[in-house]
C-alpha atoms as a PDB file:
ATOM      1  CA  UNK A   1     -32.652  -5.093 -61.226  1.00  0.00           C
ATOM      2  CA  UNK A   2     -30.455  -6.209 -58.198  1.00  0.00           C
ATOM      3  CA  UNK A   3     -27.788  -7.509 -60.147  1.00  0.00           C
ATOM      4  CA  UNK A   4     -27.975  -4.470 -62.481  1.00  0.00           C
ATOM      5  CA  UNK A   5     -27.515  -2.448 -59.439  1.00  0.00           C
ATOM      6  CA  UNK A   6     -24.698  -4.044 -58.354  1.00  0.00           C
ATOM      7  CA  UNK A   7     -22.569  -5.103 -61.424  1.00  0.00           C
ATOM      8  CA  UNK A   8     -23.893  -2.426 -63.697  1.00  0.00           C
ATOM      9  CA  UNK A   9     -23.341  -3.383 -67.512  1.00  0.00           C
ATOM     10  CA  UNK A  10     -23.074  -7.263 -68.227  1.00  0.00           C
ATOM     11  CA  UNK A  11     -23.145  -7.641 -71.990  1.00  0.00           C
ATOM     12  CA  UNK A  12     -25.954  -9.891 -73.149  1.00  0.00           C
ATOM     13  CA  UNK A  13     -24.982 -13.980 -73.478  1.00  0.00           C
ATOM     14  CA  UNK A  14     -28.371 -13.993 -75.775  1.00  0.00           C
ATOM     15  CA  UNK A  15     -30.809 -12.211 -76.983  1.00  0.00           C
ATOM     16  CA  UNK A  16     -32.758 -10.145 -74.389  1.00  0.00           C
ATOM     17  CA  UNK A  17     -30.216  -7.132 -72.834  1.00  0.00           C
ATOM     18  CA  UNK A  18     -30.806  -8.923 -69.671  1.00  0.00           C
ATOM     19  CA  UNK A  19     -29.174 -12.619 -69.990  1.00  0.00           C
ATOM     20  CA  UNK A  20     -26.259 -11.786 -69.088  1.00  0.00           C
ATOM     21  CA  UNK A  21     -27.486 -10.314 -65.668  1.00  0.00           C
ATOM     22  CA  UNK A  22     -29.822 -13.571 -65.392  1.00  0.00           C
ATOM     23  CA  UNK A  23     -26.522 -16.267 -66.166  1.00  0.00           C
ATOM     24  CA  UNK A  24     -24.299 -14.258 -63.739  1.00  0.00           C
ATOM     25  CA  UNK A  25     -27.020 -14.693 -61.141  1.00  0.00           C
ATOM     26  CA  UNK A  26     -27.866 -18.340 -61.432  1.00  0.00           C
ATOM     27  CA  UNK A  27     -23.794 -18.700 -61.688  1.00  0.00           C
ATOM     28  CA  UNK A  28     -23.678 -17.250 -58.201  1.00  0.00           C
ATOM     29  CA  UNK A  29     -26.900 -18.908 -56.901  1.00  0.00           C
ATOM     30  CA  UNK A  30     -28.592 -15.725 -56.574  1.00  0.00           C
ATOM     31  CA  UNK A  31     -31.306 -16.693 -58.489  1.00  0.00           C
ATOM     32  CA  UNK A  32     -32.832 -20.045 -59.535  1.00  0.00           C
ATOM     33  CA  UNK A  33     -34.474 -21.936 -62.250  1.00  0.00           C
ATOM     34  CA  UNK A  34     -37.585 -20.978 -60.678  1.00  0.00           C
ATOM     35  CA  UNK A  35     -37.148 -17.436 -61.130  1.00  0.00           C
ATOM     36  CA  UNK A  36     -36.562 -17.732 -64.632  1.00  0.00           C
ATOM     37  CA  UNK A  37     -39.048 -20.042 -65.626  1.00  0.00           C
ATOM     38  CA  UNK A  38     -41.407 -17.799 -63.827  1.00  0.00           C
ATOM     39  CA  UNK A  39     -39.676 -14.553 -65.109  1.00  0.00           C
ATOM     40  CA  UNK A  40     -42.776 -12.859 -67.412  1.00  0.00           C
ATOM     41  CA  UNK A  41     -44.990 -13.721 -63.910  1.00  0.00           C
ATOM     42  CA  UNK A  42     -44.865 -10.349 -61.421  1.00  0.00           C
ATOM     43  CA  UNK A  43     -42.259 -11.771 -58.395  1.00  0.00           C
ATOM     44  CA  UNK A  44     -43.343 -12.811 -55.339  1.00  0.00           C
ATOM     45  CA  UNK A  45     -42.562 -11.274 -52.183  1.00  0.00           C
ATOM     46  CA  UNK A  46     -40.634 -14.287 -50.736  1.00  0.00           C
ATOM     47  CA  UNK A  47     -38.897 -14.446 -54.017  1.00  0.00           C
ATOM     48  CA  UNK A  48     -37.612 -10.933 -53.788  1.00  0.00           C
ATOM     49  CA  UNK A  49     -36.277 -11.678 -49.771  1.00  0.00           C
ATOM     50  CA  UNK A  50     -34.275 -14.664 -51.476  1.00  0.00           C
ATOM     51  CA  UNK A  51     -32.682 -13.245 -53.940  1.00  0.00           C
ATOM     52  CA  UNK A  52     -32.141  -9.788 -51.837  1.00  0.00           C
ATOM     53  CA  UNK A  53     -30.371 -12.505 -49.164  1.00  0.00           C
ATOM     54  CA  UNK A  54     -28.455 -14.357 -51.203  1.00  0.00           C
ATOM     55  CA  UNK A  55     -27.382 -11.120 -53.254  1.00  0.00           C
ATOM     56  CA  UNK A  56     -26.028  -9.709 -49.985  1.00  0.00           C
ATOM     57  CA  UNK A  57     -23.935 -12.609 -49.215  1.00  0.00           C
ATOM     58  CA  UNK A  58     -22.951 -13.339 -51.942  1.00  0.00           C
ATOM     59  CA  UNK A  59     -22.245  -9.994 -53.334  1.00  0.00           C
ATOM     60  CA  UNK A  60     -21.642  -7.653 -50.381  1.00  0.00           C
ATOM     61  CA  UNK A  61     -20.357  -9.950 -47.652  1.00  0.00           C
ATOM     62  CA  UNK A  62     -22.912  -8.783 -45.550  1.00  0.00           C
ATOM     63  CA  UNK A  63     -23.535 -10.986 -42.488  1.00  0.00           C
ATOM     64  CA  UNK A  64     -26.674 -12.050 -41.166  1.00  0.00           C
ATOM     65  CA  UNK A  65     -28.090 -10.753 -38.383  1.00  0.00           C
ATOM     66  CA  UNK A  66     -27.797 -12.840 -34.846  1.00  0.00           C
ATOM     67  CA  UNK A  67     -30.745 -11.523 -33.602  1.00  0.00           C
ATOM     68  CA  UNK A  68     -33.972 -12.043 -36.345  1.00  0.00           C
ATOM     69  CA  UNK A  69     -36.875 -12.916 -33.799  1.00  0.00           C
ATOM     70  CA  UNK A  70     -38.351  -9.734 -34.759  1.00  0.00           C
ATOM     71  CA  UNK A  71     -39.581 -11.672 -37.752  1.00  0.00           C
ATOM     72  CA  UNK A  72     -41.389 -14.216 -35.283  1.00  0.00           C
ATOM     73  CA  UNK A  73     -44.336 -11.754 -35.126  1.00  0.00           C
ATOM     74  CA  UNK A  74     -44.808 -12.567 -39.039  1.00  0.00           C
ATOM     75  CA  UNK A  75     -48.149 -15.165 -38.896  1.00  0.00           C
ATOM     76  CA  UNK A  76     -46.443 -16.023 -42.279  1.00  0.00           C
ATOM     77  CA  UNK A  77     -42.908 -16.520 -41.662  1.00  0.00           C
ATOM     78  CA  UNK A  78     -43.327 -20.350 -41.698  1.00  0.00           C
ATOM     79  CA  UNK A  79     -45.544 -20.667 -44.948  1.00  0.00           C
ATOM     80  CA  UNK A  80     -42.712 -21.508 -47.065  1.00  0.00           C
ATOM     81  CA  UNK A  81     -39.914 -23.644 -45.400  1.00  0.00           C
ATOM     82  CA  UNK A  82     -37.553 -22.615 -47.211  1.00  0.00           C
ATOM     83  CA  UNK A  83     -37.606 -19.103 -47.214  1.00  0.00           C
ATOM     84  CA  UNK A  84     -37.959 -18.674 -43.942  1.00  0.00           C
ATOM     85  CA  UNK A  85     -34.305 -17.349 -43.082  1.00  0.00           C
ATOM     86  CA  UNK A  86     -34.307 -15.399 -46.252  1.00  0.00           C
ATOM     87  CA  UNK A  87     -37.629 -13.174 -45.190  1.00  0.00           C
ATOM     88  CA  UNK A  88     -36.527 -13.296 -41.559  1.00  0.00           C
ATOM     89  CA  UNK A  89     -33.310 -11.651 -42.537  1.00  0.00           C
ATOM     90  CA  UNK A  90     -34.355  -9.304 -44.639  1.00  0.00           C
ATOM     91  CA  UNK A  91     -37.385  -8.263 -42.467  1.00  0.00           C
ATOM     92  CA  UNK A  92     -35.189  -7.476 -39.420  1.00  0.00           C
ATOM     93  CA  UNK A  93     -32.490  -5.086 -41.169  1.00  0.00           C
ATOM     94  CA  UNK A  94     -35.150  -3.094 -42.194  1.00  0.00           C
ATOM     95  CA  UNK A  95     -34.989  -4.083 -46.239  1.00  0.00           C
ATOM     96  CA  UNK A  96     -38.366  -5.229 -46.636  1.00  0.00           C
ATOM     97  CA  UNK A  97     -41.434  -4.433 -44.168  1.00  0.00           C
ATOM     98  CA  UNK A  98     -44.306  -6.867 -43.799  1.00  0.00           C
ATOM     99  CA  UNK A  99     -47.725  -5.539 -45.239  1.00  0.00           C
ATOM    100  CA  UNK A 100     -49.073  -4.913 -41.562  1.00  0.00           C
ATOM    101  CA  UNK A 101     -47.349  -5.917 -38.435  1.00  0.00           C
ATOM    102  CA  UNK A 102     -47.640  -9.110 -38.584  1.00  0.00           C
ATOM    103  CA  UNK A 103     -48.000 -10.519 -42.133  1.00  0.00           C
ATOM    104  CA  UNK A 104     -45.261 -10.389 -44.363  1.00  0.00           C
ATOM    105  CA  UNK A 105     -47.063 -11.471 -47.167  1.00  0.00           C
ATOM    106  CA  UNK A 106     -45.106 -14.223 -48.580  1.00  0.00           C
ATOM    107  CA  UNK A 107     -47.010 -15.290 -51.407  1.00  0.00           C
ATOM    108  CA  UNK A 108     -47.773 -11.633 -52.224  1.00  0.00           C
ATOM    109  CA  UNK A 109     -46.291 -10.172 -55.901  1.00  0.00           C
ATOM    110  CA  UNK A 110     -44.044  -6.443 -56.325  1.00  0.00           C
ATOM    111  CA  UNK A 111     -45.255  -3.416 -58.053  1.00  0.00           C
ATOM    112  CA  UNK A 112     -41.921  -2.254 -59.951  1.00  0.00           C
ATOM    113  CA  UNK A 113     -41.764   0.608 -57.476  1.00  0.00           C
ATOM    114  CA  UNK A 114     -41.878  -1.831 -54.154  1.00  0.00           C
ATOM    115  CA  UNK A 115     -38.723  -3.258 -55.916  1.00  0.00           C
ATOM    116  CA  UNK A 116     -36.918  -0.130 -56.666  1.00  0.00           C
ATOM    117  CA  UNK A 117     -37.484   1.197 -52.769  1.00  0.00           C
ATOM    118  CA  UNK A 118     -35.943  -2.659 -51.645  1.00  0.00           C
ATOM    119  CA  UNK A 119     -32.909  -2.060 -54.321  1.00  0.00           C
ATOM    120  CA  UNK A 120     -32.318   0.916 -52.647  1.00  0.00           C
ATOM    121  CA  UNK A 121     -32.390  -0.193 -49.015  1.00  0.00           C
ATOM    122  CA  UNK A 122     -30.048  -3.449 -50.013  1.00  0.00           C
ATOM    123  CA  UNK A 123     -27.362  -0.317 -51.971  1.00  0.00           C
ATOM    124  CA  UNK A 124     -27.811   2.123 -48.749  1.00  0.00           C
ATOM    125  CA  UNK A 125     -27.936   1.354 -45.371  1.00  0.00           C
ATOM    126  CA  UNK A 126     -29.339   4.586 -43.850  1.00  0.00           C
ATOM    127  CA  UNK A 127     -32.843   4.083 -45.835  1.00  0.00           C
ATOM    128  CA  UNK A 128     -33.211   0.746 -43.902  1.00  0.00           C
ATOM    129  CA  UNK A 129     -35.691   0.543 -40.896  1.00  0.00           C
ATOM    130  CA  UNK A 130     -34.297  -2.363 -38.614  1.00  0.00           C
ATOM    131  CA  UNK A 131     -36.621  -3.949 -36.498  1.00  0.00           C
ATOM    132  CA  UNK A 132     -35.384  -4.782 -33.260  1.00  0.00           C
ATOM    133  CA  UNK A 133     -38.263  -6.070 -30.988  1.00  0.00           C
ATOM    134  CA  UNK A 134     -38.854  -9.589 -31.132  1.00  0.00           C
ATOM    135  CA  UNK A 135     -40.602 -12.752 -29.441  1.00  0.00           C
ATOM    136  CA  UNK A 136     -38.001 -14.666 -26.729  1.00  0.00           C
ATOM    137  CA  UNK A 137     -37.409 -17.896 -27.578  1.00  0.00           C
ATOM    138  CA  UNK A 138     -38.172 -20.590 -25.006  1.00  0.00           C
ATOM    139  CA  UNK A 139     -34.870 -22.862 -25.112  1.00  0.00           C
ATOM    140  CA  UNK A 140     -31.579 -22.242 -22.969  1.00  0.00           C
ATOM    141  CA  UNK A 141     -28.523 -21.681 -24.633  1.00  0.00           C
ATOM    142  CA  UNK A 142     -25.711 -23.794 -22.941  1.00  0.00           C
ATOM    143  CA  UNK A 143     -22.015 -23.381 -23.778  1.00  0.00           C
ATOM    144  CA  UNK A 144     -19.729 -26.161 -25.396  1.00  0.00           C
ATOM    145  CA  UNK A 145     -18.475 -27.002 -21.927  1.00  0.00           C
ATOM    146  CA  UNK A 146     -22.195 -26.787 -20.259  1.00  0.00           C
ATOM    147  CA  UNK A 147     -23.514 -29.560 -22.764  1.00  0.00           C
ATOM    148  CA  UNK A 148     -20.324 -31.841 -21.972  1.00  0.00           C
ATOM    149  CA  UNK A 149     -21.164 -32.018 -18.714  1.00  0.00           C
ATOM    150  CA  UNK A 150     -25.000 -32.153 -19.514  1.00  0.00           C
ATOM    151  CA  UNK A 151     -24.044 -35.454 -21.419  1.00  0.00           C
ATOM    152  CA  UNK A 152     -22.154 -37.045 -19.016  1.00  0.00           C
ATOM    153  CA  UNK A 153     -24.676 -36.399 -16.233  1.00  0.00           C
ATOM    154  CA  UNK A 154     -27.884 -37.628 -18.312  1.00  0.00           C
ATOM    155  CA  UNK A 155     -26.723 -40.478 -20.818  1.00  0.00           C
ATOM    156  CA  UNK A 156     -30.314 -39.864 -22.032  1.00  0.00           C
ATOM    157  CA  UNK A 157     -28.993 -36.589 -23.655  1.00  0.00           C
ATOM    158  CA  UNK A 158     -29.386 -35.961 -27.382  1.00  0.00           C
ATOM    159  CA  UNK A 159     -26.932 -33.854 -29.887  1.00  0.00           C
ATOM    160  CA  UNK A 160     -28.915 -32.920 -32.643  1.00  0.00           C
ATOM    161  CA  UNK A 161     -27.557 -31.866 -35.708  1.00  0.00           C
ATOM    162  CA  UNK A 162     -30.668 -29.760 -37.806  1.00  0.00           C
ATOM    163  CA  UNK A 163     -28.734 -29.395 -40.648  1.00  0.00           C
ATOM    164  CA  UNK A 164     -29.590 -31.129 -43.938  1.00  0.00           C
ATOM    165  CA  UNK A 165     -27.932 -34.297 -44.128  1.00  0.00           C
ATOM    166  CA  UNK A 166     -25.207 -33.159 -46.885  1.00  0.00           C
ATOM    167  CA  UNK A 167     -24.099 -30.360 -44.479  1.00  0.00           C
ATOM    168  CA  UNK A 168     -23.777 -33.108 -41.700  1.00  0.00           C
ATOM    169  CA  UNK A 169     -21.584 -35.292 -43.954  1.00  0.00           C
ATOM    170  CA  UNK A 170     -19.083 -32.702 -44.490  1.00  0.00           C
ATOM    171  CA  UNK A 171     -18.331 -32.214 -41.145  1.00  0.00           C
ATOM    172  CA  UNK A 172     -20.128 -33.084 -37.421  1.00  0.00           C
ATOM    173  CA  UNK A 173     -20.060 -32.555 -33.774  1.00  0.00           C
ATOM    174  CA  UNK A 174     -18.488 -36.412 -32.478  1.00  0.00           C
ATOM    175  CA  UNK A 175     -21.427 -37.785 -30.779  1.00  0.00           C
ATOM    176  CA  UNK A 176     -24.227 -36.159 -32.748  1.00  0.00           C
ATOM    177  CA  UNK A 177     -27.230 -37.597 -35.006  1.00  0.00           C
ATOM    178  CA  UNK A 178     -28.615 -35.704 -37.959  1.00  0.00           C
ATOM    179  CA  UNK A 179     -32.359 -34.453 -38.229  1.00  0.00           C
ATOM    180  CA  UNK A 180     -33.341 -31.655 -40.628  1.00  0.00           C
ATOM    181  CA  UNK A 181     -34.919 -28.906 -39.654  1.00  0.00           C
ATOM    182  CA  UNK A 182     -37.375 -29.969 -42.109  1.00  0.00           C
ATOM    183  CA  UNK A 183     -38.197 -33.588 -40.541  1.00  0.00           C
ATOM    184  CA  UNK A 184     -38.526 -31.862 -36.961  1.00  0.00           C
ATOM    185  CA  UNK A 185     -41.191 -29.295 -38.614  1.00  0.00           C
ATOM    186  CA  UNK A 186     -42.613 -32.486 -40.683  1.00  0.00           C
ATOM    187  CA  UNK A 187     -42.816 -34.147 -37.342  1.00  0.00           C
ATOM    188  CA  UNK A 188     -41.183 -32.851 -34.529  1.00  0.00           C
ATOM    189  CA  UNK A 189     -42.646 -36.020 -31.989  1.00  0.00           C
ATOM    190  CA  UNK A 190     -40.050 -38.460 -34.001  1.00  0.00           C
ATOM    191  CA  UNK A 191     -37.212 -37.024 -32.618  1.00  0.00           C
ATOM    192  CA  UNK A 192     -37.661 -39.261 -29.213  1.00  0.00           C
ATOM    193  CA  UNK A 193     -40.238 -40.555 -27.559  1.00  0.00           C
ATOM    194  CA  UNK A 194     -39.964 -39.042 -24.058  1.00  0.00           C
ATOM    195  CA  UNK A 195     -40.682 -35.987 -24.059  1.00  0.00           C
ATOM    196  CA  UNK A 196     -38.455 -34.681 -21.116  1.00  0.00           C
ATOM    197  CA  UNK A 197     -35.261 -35.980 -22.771  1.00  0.00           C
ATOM    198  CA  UNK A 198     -32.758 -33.578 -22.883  1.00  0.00           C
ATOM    199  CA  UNK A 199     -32.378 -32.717 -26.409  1.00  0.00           C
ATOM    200  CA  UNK A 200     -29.043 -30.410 -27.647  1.00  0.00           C
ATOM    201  CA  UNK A 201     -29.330 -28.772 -30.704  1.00  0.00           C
ATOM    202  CA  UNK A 202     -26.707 -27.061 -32.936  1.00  0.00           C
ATOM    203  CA  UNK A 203     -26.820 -25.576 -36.703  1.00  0.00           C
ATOM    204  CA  UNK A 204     -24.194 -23.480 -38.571  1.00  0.00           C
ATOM    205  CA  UNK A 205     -24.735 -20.409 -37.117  1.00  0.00           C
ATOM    206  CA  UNK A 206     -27.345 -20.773 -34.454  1.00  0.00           C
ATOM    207  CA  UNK A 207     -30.330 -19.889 -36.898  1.00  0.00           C
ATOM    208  CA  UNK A 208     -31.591 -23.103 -37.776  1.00  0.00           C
ATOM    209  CA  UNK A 209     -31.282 -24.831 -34.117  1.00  0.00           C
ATOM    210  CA  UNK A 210     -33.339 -21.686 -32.653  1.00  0.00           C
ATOM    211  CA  UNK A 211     -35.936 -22.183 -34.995  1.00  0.00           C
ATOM    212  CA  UNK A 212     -36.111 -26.183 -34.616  1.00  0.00           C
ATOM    213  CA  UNK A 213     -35.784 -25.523 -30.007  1.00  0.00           C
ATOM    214  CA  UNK A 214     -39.019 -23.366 -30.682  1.00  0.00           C
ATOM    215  CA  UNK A 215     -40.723 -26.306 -32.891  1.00  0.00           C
ATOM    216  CA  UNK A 216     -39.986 -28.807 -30.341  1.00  0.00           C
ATOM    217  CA  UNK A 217     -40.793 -26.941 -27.134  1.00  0.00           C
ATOM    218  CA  UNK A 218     -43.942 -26.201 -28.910  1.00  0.00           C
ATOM    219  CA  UNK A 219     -44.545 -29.806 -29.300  1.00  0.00           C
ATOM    220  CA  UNK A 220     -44.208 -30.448 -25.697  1.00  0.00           C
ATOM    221  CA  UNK A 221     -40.627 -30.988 -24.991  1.00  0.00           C
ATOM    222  CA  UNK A 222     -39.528 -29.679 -21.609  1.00  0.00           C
ATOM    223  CA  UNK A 223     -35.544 -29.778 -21.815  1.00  0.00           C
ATOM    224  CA  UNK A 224     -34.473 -28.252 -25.485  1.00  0.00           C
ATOM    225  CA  UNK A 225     -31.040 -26.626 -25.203  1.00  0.00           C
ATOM    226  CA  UNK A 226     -29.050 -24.617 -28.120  1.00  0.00           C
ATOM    227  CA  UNK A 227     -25.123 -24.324 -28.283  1.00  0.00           C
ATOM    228  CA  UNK A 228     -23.612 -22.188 -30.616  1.00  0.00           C
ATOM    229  CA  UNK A 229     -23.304 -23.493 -34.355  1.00  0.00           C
ATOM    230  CA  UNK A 230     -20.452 -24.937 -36.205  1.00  0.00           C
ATOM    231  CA  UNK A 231     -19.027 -22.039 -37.644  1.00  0.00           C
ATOM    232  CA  UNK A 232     -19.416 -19.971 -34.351  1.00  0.00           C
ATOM    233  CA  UNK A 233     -17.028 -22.709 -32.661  1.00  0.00           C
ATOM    234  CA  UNK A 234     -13.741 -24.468 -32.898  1.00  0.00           C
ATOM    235  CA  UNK A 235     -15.572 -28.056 -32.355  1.00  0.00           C
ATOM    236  CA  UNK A 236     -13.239 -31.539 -32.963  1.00  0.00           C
ATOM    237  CA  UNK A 237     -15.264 -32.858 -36.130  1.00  0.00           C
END
């Protein structure tokens, strides 16, 4: 249906009148396997916020929004890993709602008509609801030049990449170590042992490094800083 809306007529690679809108989508990484092997199942709610993401990327151009701790009222948003940038983004410019104010309901399935009302918010910005009030996160966002100097002061200072380890191997801060986003959630205590070691964090955009600050502070770290990400800065890599 979202590609449908967006390309309009794909002529079929097989059979069904709707392969060629299901290869053009796994092409673009729209969908995945997943979603196809899974395609005669009704689609989950944090399936629909992927695909809706990646389709407006991908498709539109249309940049994510800084600001998406709206979603952090969602008692669900962390349920699935790896969809939570994909429901927080679509949750804050207003394409999806959560069932009540604070459950999205992740693992929840689409009536056909849910999914026609989301088509129609991702095709026409006026029918969206942005939400706009959200939690404060705890960290302190320092500037390139404010975490220099924080390094040279403390030599007990961390730059943490929370990147995958692929990303970090294409390019890096000098100076940095790589730990996922994933391992901190997994285990945020093996990121150092003390726990008032100042610890710099820095993602791609900022999304990432505000969500890993949050898991740490919550852990009991006392010093957790954010700078902006690598494609918000011109950093020597």
């Amino acid at each position: 249906m979202v590609i449908r809306s967006i390309k309009g007529h794909i002529e079929p690679t097989r059979g069904s009148w709707s392969s060629g809108y299901m290869d053009y989508a796994l092409y673009k990484g729209i969908i995945e396997d997943y979603d196809l092997t899974n395609i005669s199942k009704p689609i989950e709610r944090r399936s629909a916020a992927r695909i809706v993401h990646e389709a407006l990327l991908t498709e539109f151009g249309e940049r994510d929004e800084q600001d998406w701790s709206a979603a952090e009222y969602l008692r669900d948003l962390y349920s699935c890993r790896t969809c939570v940038m994909h429901i927080a983004q679509i949750y804050v410019k207003g394409i999806m709602h959560g069932r009540d104010p604070y459950l999205f309901d992740a693992a929840g399935s689409l009536t056909r008509v849910e999914a026609e009302v989301i088509v129609a918010r991702m095709l026409d910005r006026e029918q969206r609801i942005p939400r706009t009030e959200g939690r404060v996160f705890q960290s302190k966002h320092l500037t390139p030049d404010e975490a220099w100097e924080l390094m040279v002061s403390d030599p007990t200072a961390m730059l943490v990449d929370v990147r995958t380890n692929e990303d970090y191997r294409t390019g890096h801060i000098r100076g940095s170590i790589c730990i996922p986003l994933q391992d901190i959630f997994n285990n945020p205590f093996s990121v150092c042992v003390r726990k008032d070691t100042p610890l710099i964090l820095y993602c791609q955009k900022g999304y990432k490094s505000s969500i890993a600050s949050q898991a740490l502070i919550d852990a009991g770290y006392s010093r957790v800083y954010t700078i902006p990400g690598i494609a918000q800065y011109s950093y020597p890599l």
